[in-house]
N, C-alpha and C. Protein backbone atom coordinates (compact mmCIF):
# COMPACT_ATOMS: atom_id res chain seq x y z
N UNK A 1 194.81 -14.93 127.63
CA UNK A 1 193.68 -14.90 128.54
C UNK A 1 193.00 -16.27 128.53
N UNK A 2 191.96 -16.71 129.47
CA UNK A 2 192.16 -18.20 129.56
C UNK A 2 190.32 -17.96 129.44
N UNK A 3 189.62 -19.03 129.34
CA UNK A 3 188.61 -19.39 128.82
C UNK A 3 187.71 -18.57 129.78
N UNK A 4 188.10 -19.24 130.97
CA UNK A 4 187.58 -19.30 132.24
C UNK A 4 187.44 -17.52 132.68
N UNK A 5 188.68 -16.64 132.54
CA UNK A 5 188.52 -15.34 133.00
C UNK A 5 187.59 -14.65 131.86
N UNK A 6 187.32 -15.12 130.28
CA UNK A 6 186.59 -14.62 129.51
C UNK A 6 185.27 -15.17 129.98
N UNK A 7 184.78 -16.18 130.12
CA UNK A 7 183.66 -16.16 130.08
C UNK A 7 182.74 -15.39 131.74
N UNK A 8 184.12 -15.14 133.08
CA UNK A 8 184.06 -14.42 133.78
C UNK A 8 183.26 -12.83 133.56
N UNK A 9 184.19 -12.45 132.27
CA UNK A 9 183.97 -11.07 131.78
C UNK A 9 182.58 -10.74 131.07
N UNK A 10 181.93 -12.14 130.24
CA UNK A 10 180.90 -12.00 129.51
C UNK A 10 179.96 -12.21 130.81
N UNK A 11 180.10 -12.77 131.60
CA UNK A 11 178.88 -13.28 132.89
C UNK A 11 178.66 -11.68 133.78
N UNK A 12 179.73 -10.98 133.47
CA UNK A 12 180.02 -9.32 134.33
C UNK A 12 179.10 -8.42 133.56
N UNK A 13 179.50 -8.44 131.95
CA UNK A 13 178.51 -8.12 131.27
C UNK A 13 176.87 -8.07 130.99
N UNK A 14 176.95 -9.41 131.25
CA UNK A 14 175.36 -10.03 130.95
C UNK A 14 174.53 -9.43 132.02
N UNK A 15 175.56 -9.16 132.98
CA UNK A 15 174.74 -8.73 134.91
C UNK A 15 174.58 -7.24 134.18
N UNK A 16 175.53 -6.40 133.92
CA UNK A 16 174.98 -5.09 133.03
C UNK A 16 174.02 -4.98 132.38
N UNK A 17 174.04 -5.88 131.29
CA UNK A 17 172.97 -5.78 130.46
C UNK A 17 171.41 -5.40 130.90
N UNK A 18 171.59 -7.09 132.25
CA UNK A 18 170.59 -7.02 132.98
C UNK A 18 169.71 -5.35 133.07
N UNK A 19 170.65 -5.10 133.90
CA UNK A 19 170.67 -3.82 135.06
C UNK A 19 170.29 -2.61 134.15
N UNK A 20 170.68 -2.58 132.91
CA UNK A 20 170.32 -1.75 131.75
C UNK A 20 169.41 -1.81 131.56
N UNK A 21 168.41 -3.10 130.96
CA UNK A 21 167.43 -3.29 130.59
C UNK A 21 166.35 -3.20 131.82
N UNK A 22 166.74 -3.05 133.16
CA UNK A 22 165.39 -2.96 133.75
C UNK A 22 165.17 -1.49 133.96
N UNK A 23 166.40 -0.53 133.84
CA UNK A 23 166.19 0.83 134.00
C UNK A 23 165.75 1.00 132.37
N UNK A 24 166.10 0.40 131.62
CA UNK A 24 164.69 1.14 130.39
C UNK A 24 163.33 0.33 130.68
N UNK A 25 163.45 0.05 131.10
CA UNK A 25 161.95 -0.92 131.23
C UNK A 25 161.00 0.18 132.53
N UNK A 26 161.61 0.77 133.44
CA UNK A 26 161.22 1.34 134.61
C UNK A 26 161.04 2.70 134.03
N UNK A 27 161.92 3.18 132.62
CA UNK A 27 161.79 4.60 132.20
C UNK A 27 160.27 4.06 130.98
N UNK A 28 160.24 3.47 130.68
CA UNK A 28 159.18 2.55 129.77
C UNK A 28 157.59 2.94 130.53
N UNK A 29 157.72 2.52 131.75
CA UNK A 29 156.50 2.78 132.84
C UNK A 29 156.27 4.15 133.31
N UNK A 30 157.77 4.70 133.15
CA UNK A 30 157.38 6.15 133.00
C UNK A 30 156.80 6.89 132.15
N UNK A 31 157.04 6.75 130.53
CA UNK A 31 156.30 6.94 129.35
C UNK A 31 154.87 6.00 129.60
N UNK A 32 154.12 5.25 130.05
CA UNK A 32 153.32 4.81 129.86
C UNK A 32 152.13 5.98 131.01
N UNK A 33 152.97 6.20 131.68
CA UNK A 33 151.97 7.40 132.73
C UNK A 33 151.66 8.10 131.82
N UNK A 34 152.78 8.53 130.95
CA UNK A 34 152.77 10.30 130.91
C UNK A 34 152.15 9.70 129.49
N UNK A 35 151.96 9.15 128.68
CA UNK A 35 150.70 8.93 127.44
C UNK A 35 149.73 8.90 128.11
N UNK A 36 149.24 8.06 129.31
CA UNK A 36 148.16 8.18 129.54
C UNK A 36 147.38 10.01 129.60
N UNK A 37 148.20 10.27 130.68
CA UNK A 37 148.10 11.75 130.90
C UNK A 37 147.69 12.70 129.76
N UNK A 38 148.33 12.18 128.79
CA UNK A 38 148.85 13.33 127.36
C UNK A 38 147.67 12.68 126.58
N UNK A 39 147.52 11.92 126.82
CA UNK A 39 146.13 11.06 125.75
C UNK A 39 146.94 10.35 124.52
N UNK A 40 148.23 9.63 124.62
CA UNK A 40 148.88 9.50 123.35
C UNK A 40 148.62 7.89 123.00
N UNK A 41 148.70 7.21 122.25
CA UNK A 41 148.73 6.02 121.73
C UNK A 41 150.48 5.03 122.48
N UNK A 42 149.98 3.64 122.65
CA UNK A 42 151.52 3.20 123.43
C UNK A 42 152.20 3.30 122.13
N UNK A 43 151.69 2.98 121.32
CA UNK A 43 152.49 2.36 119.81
C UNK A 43 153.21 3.44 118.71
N UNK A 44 153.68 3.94 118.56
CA UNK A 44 154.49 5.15 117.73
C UNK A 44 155.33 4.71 116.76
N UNK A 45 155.21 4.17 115.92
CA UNK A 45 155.53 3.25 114.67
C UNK A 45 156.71 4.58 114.27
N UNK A 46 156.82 5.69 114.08
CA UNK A 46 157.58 6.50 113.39
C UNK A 46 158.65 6.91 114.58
N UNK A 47 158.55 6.61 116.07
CA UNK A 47 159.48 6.64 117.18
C UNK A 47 160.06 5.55 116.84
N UNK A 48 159.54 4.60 117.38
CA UNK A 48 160.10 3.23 116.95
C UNK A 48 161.04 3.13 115.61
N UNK A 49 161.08 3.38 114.49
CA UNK A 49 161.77 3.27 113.65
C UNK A 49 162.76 4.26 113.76
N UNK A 50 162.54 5.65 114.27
CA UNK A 50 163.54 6.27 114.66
C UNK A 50 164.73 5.53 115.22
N UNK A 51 164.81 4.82 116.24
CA UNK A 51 165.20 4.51 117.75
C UNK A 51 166.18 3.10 116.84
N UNK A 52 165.20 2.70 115.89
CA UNK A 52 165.89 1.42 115.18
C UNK A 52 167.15 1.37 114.07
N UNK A 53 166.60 2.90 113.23
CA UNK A 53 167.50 3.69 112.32
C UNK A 53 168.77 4.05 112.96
N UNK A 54 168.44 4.58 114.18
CA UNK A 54 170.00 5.20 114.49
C UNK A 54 170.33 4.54 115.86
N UNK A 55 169.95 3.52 116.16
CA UNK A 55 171.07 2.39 116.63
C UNK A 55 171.53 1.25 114.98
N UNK A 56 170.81 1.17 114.29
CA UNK A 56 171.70 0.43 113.30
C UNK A 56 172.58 1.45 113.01
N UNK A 57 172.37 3.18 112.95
CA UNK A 57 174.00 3.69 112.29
C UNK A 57 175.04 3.17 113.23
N UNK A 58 175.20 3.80 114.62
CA UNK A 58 175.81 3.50 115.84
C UNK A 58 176.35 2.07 115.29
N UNK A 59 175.41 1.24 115.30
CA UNK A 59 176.26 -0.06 114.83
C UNK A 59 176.84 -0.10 113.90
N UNK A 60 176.62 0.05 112.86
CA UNK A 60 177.60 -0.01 111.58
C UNK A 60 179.10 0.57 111.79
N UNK A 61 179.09 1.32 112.74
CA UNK A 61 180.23 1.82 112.87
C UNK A 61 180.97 0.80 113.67
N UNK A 62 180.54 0.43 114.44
CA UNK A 62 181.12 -0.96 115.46
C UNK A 62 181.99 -2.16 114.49
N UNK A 63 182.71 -2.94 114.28
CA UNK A 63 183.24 -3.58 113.95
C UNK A 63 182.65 -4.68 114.06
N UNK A 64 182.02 -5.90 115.07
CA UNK A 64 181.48 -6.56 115.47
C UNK A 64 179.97 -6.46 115.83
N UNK A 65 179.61 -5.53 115.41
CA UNK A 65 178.10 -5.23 115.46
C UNK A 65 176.84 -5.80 114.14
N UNK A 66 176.24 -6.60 113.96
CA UNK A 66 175.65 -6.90 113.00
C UNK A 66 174.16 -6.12 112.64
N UNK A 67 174.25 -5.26 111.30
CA UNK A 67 172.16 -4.54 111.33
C UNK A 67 171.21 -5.51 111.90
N UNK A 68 171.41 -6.70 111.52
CA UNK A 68 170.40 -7.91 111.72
C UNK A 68 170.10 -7.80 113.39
N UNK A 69 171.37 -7.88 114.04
CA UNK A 69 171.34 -8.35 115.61
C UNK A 69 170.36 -6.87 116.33
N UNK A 70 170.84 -5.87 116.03
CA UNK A 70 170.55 -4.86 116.78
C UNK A 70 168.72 -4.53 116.11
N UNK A 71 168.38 -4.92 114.58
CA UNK A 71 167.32 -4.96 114.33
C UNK A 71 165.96 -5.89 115.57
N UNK A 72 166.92 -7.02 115.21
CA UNK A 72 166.06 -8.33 116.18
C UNK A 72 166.13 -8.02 117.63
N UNK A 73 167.05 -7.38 117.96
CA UNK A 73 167.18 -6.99 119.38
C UNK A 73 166.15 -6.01 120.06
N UNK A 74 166.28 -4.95 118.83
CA UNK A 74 165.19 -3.90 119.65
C UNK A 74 164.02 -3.91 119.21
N UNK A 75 163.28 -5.02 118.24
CA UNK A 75 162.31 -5.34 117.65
C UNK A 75 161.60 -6.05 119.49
N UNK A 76 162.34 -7.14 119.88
CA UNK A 76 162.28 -7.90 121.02
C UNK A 76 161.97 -6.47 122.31
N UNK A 77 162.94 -6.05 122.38
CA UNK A 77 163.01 -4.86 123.42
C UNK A 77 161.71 -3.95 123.43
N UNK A 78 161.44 -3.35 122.15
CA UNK A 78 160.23 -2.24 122.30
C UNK A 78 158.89 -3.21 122.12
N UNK A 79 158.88 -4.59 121.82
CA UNK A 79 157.16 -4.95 122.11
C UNK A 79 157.59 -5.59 123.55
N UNK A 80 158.17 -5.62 124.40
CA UNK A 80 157.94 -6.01 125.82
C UNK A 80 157.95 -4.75 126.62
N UNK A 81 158.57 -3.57 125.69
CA UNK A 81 158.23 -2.10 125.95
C UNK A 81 156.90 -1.39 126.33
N UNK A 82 156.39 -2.07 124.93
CA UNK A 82 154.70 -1.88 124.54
C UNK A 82 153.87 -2.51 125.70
N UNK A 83 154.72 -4.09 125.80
CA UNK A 83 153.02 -4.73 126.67
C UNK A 83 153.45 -4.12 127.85
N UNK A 84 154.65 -3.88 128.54
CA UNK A 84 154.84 -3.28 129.70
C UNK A 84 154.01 -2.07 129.92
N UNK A 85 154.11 -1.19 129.31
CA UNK A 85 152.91 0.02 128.96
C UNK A 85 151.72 0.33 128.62
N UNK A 86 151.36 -1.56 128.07
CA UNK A 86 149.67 -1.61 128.32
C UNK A 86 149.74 -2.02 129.40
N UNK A 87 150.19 -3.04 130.31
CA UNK A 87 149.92 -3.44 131.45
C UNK A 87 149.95 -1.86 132.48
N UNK A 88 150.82 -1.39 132.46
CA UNK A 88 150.89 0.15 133.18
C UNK A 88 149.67 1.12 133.33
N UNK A 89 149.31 0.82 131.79
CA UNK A 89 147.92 1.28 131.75
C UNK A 89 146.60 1.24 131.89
N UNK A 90 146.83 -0.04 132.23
CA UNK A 90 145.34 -1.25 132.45
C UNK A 90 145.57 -1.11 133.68
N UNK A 91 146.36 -0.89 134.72
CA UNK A 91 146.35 -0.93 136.44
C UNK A 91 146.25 0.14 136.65
């Protein structure tokens, strides 16, 4: 396989990723209604660690998956989660 059709495949990917991350981000604004509604706090420290625990199992099982990456990843992911859901809530 040649450089050129791989980095094709990772650029196909990355457009996924994209497309992933704005449908959790849009289900994100959906949880930010429905706390408001429910009277709940954005921040759920014991969800959150849930969500972190068992994507690191999921990973461990992966071959190429590192705890570190998927730690730093959704550390990144759920506070742009958060401000997305104060902003949701402040408008």
């Amino acid at each position: 396989m040649s450089l050129t059709t791989l980095r094709s495949q990772i650029n196909e990917l990355d457009a996924q990723l994209l497309s992933i991350l704005e449908s959790r981000m849009n289900l994100s604004v959906q949880v930010a209604k429905l706390k408001t509604v429910e009277n709940l706090p954005i921040f759920d420290p014991k969800r959150e660690q849930e969500i972190i625990t068992t994507l690191c199992q999921k990973a461990s099982l992966k071959s190429n998956l590192d705890e570190n990456l998927v730690k730093e990843l959704y550390a990144v992911i759920l506070k742009h989660s958060k401000l997305l859901q104060q902003k949701t809530i402040k408008n």
